[in-house]
Protein backbone atom coordinates (compact mmCIF):
# COMPACT_ATOMS: atom_id res chain seq x y z
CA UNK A 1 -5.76 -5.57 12.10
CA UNK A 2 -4.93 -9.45 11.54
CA UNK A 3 -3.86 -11.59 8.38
CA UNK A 4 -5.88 -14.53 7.14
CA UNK A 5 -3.45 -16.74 9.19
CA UNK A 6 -4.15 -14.25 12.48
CA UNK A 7 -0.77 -12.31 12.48
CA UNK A 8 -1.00 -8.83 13.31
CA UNK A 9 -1.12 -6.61 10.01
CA UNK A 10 1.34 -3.19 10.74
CA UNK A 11 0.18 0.31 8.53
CA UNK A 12 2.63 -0.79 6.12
CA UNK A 13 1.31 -3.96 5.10
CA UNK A 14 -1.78 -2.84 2.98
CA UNK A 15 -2.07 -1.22 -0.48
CA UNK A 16 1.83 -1.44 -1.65
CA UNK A 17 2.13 -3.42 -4.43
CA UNK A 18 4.92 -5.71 -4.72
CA UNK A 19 6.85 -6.71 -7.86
CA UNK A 20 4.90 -10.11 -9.01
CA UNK A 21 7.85 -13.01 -8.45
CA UNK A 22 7.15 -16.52 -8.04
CA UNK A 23 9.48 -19.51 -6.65
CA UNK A 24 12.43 -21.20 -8.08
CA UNK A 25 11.54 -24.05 -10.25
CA UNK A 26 15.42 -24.94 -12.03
CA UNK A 27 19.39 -24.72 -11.12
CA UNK A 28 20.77 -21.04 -11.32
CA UNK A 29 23.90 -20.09 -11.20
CA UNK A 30 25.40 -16.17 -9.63
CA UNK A 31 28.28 -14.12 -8.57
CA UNK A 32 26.28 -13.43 -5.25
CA UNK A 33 23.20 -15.29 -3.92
CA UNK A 34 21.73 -13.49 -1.00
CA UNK A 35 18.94 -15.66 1.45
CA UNK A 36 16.43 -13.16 2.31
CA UNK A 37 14.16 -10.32 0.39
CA UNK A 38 13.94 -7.87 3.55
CA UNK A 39 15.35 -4.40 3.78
CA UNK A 40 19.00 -6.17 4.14
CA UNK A 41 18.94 -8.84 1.18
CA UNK A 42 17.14 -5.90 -1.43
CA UNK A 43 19.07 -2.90 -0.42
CA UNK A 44 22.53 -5.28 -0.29
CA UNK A 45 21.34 -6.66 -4.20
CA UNK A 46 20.72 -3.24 -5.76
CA UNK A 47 24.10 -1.88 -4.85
CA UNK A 48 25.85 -4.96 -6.46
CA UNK A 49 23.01 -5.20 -9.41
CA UNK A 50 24.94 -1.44 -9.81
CA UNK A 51 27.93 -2.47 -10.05
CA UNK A 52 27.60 -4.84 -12.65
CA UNK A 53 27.12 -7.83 -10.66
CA UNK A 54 24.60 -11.00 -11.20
CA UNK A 55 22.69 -11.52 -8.37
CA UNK A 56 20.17 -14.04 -7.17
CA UNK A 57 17.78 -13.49 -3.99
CA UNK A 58 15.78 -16.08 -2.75
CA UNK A 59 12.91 -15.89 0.00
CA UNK A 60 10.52 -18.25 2.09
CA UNK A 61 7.63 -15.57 1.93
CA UNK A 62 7.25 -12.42 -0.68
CA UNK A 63 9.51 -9.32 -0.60
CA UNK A 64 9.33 -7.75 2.30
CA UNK A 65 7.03 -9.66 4.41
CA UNK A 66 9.24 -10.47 7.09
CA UNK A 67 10.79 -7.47 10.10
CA UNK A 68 10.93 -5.24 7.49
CA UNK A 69 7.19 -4.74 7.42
CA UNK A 70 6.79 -4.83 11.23
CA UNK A 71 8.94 -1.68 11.58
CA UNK A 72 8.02 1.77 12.71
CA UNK A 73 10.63 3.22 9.92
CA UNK A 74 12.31 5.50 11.84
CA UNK A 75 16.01 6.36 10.06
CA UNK A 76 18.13 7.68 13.06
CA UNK A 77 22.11 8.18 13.46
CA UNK A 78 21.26 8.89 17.28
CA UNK A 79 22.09 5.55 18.15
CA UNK A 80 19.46 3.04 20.95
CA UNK A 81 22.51 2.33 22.86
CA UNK A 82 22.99 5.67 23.60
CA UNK A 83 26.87 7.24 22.64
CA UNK A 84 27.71 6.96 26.49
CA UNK A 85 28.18 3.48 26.24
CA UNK A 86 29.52 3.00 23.09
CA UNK A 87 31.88 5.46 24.16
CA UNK A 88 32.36 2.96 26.89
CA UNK A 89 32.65 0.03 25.10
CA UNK A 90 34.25 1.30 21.40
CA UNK A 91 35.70 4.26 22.58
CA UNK A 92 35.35 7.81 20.88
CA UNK A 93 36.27 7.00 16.92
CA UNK A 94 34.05 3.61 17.44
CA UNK A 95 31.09 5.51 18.52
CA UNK A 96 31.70 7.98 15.31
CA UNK A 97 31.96 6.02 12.94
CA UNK A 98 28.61 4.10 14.48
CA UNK A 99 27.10 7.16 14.03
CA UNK A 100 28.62 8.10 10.83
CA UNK A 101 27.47 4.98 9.18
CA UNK A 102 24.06 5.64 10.30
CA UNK A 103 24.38 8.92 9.29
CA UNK A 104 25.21 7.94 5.40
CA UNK A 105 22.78 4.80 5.35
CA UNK A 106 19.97 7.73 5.21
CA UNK A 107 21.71 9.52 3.73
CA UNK A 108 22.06 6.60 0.64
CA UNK A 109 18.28 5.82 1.46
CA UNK A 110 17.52 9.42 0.57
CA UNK A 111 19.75 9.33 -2.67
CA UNK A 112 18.24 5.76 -4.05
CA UNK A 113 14.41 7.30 -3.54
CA UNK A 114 15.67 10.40 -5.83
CA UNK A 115 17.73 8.32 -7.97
CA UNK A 116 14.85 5.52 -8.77
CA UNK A 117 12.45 8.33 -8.69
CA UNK A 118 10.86 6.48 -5.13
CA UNK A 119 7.20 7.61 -3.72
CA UNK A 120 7.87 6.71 -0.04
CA UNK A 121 7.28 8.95 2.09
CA UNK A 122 11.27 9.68 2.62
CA UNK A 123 10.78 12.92 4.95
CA UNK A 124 14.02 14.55 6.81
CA UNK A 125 12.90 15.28 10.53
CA UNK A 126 14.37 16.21 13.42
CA UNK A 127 14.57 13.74 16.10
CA UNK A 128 14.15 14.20 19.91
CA UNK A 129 15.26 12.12 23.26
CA UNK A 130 13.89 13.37 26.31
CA UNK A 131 13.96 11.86 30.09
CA UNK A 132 11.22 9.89 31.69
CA UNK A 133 9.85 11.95 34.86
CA UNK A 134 12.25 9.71 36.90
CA UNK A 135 15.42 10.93 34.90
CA UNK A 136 17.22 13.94 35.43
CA UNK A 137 19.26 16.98 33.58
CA UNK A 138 22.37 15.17 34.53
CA UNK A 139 21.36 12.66 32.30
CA UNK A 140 20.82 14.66 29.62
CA UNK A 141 23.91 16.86 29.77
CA UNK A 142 26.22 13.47 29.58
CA UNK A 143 24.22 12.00 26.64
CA UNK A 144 25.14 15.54 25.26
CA UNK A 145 28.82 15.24 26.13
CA UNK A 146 28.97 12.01 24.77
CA UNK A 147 27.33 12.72 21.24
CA UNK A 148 29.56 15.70 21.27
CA UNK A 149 32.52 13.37 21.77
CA UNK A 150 31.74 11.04 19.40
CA UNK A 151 30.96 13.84 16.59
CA UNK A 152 27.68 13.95 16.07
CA UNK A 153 26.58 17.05 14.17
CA UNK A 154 24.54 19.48 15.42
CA UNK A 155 23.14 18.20 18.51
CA UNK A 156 21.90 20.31 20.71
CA UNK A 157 19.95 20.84 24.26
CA UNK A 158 16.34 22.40 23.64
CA UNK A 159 14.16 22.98 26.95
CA UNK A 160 11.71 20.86 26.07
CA UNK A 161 10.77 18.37 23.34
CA UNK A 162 7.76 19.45 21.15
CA UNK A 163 4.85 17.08 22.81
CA UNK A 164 2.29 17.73 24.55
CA UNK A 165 3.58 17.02 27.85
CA UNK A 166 6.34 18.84 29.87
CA UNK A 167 9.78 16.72 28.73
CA UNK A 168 12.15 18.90 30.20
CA UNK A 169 15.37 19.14 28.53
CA UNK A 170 15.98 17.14 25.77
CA UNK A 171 18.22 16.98 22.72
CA UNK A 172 17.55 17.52 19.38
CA UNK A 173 19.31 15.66 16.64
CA UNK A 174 18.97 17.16 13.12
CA UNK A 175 18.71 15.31 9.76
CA UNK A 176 17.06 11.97 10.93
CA UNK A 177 14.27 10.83 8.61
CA UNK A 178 11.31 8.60 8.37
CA UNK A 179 10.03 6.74 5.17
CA UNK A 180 7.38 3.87 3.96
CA UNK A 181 9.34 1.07 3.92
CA UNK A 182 7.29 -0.86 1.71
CA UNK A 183 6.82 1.67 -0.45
CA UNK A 184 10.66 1.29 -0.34
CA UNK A 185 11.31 -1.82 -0.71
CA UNK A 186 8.96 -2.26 -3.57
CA UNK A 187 10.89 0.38 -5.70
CA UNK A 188 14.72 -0.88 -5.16
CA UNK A 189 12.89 -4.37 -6.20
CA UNK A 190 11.75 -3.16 -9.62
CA UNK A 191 15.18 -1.69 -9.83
CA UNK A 192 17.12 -5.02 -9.16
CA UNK A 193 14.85 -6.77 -12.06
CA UNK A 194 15.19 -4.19 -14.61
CA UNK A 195 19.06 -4.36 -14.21
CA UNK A 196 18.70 -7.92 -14.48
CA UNK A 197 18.54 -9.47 -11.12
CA UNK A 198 16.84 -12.21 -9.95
CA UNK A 199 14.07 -12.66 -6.84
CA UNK A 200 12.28 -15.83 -6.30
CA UNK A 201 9.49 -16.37 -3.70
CA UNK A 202 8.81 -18.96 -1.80
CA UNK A 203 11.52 -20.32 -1.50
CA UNK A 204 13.21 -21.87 1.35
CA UNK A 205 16.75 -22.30 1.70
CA UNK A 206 17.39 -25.36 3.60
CA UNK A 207 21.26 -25.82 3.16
CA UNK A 208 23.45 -23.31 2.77
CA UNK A 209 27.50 -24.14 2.43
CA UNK A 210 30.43 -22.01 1.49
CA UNK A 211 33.54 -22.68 0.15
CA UNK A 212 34.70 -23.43 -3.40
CA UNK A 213 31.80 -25.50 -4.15
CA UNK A 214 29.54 -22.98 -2.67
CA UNK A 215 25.59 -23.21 -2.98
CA UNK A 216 22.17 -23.27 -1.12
CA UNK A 217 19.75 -25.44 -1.74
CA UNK A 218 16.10 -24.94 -1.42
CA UNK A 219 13.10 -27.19 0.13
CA UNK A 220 12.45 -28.41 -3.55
CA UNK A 221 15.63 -29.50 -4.16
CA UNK A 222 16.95 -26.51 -6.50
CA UNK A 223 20.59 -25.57 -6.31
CA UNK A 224 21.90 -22.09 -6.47
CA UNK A 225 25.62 -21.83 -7.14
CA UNK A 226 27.13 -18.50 -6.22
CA UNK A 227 30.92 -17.31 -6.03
CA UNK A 228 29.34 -15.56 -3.06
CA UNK A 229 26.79 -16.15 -0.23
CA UNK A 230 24.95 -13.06 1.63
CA UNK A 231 22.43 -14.55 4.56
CA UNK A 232 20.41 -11.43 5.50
CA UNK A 233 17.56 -13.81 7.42
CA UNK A 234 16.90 -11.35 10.50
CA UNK A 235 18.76 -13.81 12.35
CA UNK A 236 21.76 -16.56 10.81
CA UNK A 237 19.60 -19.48 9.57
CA UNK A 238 23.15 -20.71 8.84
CA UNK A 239 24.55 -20.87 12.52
CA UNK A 240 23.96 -23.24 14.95
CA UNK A 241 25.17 -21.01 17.60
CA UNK A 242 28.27 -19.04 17.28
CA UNK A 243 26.14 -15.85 16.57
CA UNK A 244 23.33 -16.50 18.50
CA UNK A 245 25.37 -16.35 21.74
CA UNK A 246 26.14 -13.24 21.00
CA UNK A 247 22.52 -11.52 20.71
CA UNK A 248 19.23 -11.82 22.20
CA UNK A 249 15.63 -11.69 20.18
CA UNK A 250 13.48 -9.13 21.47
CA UNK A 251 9.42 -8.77 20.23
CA UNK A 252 8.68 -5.06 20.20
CA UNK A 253 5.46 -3.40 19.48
CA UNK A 254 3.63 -0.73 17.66
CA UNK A 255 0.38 0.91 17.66
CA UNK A 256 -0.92 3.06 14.86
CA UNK A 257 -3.41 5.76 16.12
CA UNK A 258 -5.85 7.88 14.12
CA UNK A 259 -4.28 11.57 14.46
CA UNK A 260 -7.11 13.99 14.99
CA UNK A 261 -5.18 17.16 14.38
CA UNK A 262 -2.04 18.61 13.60
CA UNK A 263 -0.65 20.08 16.34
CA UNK A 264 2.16 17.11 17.10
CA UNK A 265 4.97 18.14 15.17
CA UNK A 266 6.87 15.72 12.36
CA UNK A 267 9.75 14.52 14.08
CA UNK A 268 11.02 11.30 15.75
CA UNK A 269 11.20 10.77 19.57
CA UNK A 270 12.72 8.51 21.88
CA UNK A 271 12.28 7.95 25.75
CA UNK A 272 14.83 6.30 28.09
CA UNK A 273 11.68 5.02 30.29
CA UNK A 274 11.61 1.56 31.27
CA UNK A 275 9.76 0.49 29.40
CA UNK A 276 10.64 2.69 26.59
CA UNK A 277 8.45 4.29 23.79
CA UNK A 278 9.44 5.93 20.37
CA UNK A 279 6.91 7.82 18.85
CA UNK A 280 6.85 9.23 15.34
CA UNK A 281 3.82 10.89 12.67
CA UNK A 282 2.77 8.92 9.52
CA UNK A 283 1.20 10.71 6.45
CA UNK A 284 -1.62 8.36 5.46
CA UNK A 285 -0.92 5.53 4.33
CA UNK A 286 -4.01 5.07 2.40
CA UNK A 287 -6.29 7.77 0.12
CA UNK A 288 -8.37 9.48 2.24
CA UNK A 289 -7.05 8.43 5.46
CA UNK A 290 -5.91 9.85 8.11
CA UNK A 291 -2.56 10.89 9.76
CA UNK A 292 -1.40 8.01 11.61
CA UNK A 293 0.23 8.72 15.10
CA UNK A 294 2.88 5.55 15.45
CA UNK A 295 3.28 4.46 18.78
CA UNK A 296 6.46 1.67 19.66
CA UNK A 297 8.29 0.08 22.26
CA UNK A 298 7.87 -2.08 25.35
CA UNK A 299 10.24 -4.41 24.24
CA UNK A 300 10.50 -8.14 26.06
CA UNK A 301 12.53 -10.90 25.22
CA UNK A 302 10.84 -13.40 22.67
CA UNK A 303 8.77 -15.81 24.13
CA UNK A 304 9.09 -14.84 27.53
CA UNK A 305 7.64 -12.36 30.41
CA UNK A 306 5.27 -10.38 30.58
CA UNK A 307 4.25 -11.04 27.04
CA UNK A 308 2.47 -9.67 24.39
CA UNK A 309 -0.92 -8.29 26.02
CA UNK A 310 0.51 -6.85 28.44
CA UNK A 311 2.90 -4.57 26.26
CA UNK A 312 0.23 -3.63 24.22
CA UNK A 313 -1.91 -2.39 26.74
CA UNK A 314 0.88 -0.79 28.00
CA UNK A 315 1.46 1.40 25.07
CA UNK A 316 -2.32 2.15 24.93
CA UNK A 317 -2.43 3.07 28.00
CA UNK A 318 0.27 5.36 28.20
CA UNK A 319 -0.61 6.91 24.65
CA UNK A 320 -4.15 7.61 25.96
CA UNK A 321 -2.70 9.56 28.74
CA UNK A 322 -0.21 11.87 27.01
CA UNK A 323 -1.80 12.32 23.30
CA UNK A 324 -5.06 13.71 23.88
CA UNK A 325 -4.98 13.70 19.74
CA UNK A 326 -4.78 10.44 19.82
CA UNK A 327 -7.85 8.47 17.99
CA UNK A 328 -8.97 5.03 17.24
CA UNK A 329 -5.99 2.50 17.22
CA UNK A 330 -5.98 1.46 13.72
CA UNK A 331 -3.63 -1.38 13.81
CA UNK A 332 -1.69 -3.04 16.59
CA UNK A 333 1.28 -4.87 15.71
CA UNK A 334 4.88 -6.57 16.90
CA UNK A 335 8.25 -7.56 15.48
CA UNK A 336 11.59 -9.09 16.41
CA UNK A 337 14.83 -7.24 17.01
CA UNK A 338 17.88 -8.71 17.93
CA UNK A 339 20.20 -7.09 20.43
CA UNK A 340 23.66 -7.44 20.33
CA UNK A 341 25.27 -7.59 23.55
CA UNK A 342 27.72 -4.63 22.52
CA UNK A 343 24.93 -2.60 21.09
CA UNK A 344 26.23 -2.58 17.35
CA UNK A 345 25.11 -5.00 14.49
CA UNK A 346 26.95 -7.18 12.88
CA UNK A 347 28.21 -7.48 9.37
CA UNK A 348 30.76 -9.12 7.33
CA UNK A 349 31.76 -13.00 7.02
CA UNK A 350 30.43 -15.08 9.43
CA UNK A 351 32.27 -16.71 11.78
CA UNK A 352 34.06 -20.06 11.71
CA UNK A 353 32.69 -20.43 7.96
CA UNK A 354 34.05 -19.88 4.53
CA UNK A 355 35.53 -16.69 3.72
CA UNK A 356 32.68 -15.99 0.68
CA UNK A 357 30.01 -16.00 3.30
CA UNK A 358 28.72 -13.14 4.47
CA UNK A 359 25.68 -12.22 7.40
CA UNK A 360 23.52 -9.27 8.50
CA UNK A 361 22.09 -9.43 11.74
CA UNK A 362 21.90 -7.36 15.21
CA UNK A 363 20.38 -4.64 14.30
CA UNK A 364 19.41 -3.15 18.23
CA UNK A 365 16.37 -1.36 16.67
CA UNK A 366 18.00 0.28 13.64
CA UNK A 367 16.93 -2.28 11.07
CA UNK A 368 16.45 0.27 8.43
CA UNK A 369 19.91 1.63 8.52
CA UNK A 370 21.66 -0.96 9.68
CA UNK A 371 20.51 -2.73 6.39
CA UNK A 372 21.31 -0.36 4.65
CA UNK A 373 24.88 0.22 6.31
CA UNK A 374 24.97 -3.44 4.60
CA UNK A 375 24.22 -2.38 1.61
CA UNK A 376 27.76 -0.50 1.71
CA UNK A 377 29.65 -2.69 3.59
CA UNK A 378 29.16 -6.34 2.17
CA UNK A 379 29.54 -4.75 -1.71
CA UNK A 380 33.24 -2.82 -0.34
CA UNK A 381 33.99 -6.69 1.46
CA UNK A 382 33.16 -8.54 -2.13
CA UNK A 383 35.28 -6.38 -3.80
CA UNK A 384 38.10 -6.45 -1.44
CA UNK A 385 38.09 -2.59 -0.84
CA UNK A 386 38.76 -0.95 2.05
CA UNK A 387 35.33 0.03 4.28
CA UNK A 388 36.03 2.14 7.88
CA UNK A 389 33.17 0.54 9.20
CA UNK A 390 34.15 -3.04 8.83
CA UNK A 391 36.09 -3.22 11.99
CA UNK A 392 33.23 -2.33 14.48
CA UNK A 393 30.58 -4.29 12.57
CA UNK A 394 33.09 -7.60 12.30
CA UNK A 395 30.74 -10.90 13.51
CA UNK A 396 34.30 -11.72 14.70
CA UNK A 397 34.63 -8.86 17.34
CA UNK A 398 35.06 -9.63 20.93
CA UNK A 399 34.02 -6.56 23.13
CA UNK A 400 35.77 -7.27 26.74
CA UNK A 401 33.33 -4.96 28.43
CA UNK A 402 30.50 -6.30 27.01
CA UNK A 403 31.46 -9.88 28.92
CA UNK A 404 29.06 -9.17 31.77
CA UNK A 405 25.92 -8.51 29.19
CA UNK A 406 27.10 -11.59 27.04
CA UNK A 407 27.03 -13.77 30.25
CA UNK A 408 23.55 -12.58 31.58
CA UNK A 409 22.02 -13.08 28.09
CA UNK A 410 23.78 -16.79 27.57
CA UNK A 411 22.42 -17.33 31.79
CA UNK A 412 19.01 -16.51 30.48
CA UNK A 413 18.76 -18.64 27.80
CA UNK A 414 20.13 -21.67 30.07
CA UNK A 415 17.18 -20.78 32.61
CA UNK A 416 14.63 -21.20 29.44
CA UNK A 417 15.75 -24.94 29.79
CA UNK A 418 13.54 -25.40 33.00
CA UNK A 419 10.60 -25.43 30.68
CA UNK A 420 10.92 -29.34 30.20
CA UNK A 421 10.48 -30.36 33.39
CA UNK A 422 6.77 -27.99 33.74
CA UNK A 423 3.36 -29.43 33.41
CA UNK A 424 0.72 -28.92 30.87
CA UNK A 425 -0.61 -25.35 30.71
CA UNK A 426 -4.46 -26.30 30.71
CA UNK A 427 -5.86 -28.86 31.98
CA UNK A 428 -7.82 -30.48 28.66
CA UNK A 429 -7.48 -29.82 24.58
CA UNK A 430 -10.69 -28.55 25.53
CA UNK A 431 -10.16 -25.32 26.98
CA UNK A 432 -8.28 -24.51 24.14
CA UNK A 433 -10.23 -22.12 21.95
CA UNK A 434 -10.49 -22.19 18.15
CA UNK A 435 -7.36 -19.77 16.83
CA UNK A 436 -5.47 -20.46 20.03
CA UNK A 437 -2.68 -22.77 20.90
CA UNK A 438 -1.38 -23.97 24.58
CA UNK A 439 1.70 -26.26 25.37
CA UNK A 440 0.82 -29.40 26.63
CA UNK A 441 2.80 -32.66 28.80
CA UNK A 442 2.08 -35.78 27.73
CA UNK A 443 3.79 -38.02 29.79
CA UNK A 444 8.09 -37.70 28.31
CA UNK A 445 6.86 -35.28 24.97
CA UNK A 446 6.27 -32.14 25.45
CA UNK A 447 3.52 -31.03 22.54
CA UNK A 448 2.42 -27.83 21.02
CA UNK A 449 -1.36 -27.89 20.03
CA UNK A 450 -3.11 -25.26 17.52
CA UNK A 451 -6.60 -25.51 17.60
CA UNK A 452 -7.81 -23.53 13.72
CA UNK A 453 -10.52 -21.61 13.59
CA UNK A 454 -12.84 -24.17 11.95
CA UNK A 455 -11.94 -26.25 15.49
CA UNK A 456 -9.94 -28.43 14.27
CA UNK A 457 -6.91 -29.87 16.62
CA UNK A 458 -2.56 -29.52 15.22
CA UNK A 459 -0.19 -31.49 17.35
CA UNK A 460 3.92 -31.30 16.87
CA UNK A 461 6.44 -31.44 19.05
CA UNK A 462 7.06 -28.18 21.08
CA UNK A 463 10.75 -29.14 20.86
CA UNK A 464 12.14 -26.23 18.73
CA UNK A 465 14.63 -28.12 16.60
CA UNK A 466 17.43 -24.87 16.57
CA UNK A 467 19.26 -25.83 19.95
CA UNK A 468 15.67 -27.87 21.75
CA UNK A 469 14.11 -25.44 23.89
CA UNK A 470 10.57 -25.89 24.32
CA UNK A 471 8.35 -23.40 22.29
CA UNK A 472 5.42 -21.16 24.16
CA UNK A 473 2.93 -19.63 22.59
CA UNK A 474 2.07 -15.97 20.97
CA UNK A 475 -1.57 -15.32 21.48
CA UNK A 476 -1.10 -11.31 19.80
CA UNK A 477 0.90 -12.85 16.34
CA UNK A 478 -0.60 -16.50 16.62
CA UNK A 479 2.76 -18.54 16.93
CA UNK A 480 4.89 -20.65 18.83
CA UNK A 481 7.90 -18.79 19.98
CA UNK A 482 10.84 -20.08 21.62
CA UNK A 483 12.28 -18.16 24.34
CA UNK A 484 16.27 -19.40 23.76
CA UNK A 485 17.02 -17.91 20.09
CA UNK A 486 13.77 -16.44 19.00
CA UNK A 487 12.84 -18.79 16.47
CA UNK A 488 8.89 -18.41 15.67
CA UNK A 489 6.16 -21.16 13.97
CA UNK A 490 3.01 -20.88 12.88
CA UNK A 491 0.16 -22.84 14.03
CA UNK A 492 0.83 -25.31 10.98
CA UNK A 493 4.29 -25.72 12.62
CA UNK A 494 6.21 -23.84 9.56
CA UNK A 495 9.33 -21.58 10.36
CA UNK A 496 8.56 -17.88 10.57
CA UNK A 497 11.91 -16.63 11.78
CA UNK A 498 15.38 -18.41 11.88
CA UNK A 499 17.68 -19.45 13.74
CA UNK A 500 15.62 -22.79 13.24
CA UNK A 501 15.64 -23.60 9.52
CA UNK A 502 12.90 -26.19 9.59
CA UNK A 503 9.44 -26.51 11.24
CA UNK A 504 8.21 -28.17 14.72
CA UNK A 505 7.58 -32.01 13.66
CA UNK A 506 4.79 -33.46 13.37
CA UNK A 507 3.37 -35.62 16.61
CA UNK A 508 0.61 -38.11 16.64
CA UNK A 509 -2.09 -37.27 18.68
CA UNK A 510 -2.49 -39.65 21.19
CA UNK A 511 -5.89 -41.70 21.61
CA UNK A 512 -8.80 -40.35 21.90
CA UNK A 513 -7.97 -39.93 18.51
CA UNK A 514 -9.47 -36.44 18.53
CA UNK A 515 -7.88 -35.09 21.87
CA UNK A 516 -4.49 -34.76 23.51
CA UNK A 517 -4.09 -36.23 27.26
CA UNK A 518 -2.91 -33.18 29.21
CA UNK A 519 -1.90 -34.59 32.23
CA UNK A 520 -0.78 -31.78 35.26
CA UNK A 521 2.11 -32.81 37.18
């Protein structure tokens, strides 16, 4: 499915009803202002609208209609990095408590539904990670030895996963859940208002500064002054690059299949293919609907190779061939995650800044939990309380054996650079159809072009104004994405995800008047 502006639509996105909010039109004043209305910025205000604590959240979009509606939802303390190399890299009580905080995040998720009285969906299921046909037992038994090690409960090695293909060993991990995250979201909203905190909607922050005098201000010139700053944007809008050396954006993607029968268990399960796939089971998400079989992975790095067609045919292709239950592809979808180069998130203050501001970001996958790890953290951090997690979550860190990943991610996005010096990608504006966009030379500029779908032509610069890579475009989600730092614009040129806090500007089209000169070098 698409949106009016031709983004994909995920299962999620349709028939949850959102608390009605609307922008900030004065000056406010809070303990804690927190820049985003995702999983992060919600779950993070409702524990400190508990405590006692006045909170503002502001937003560019509604609740919830950033990542947090492009997830698959799965809640799981068996970690993507696998607790081999965390073990590796934090050692045995850092990969614990990784998985311990994962652990309690659903765990917390699980008490808030019962406590607010939530309808999402929150299910306990058991998950499963098997071996591609390529992998081996040997694999297996050390993923076992490490989870072991690093105290995860209950794990154990079961013969086969319960699909309906031959996995071969696998493990089982108990007490992992799933949940609508909308649904979710929706409910912890309500909650924040009726204990008196604050959400506005569009409504950009466009300067955010800590300190004494600390504040953000917004695109129409409203001032929020906060003891307290919380920027839970996905990725630091608030950064120019600190952080953003330090993890990579990733698009993933998701297909939502019409399940003809029951005979695919509820649980969660994970490959270690290349590409990868997690798979889980939806109840329906709308009356009279069907079961929805959910279908992720093939990750890639934002804006570059082999792009988004490609991964979704991949994941059609392969679901056609193992899940003979498998019906019509309902939706088809894709969303960013960043990737830390140590494999765990980060939160707490943000580097080389003010002590009252915090960040939330690097979520490898686990954006539900890792949120919600947040949600425990940044309150403890506030408060000046002791957390055990705030050591391997510090933005601060420095993992030594991570230095070989850091300097193959920070290569990469040097590489992207070569993207000034290419020629047009078609020949004319013409071959350019209505709903598309294409990068074009014109003789210095480098210009991104959006043709709507009434035919009429959008020039800016393809210059993304974050750290001046040169945009490409997203023909599944309908954007220009730019392959250093994962920023994302719409075909109007507006921001859709950070690190770039303002749009692509504006270029004049040169004459004809009605065309761009696309000249091929």
């Amino acid at each position: 499915m698409l949106s009016d502006s031709g983004a994909t639509v995920s299962c999620w996105m349709s028939r949850v009803q959102m608390p009605v909010t609307g922008p900030l039109e004065e000056d406010k004043s809070a303990d804690v202002c927190i820049v985003g209305a995702g999983m992060a910025g919600i779950s993070i205000a409702y524990s400190l609208v508990r405590e006692g604590a006045k909170v503002v959240v502001i937003d560019d979009g509604e609740i919830g209609s950033g990542e947090t509606g492009r997830t698959t939802a799965h809640l799981a303390s068996a970690l993507d990095d696998r607790f081999s190399r965390l073990i590796r890299l934090f050692g045995e009580r850092g990969a614990h408590l990784a998985y311990q905080s994962h652990a309690r995040a659903i765990d917390r998720i699980e008490q808030n539904a019962e406590q607010e009285g939530l309808d999402c969906d929150f299910t306990r299921v058991d998950g499963y990670l098997y071996q591609p046909p390529e992998g081996t037992v040997n694999d297996v038994l050390r993923e076992f030895e490490a989870a072991r090690r690093a105290g995860v409960g209950g794990v154990q090695i079961v013969g086969c996963a319960p699909l309906p293909f031959d996995t071969g060993p696998a493990l089982r991990f108990p007490r992992q859940g799933q949940f609508h995250p909308l649904k979710y979201l929706a409910g912890l909203s309500r909650a924040i208002l009726a204990r008196g905190g604050r959400i506005y909607t569009s409504t950009r922050a466009v300067d955010i500064a800590g300190g004494r005098d600390a504040r953000v201000m917004t695109a129409s010139d409203r001032r929020i002054s906060a003891s307290q700053l919380v920027i839970a944007t996905n990725t630091p809008i608030n950064d120019m690059l600190v952080m953003h050396s330090k993890q990579a954006a990733y698009r993933t993607y998701a297909i939502a299949f019409a399940l003809n029968d029951d005979s695919l268990p509820q649980a969660l399960y994970w490959d270690d293919a290349d590409p990868y796939h997690y798979i889980r089971v939806q109840p329906p998400v709308a009356p009279g609907g069907s079961k929805l079989l959910i279908v992720g992975g093939a990750d890639h790095k934002t804006g570059q190779a082999p792009g988004a067609e490609a991964a979704i045919f991949h994941l059609e292709e392969w679901t056609r061939k193992c899940f003979s239950m498998a019906g019509e592809a309902l939706y088809r979808w894709s969303g960013q995650v960043m990737e830390p180069v140590d494999g765990l998130g980060y939160i707490g203050r943000n580097p080389a800044d003010a002590e009252n501001v915090y960040i939330v970001t690097g979520d490898s996958g686990h954006g539900m939990t890792h949120a919600t790890i947040a949600s425990m953290l940044i309150p403890d951090l506030i408060a000046g309380r002791d957390n055990p997690w705030a050591e391997i979550y510090d933005p601060s860190r420095k993992t030594k054996r991570a230095l070989g990943r850091y300097a193959h991610e920070n290569a990469n996005v040097a590489a992207q650079y070569r993207d000034w010096l290419t020629a047009s990608e078609v020949g004319s504006v013409e071959e350019i159809a209505p709903g598309s966009g294409a990068i074009l030379r014109d003789g210095m500029r480098k210009i991104a072009v959006w043709r709507d779908t009434t035919g009429q032509l959008h020039t800016f610069s393809a210059v993304c104004p974050h750290m001046q890579c040169i945009v490409r475009w997203n023909g599944l989600e309908k954007t220009f994405d730019c392959p250093c730092h994962g920023s994302r614009f719409r075909g109007d040129g507006e921001p859709v995800n950070g690190p770039a806090i303002s749009g692509l500007p504006a270029e004049q089209t040169p004459a004809p008047a009605d065309q761009v000169t696309a000249t091929k070098d």
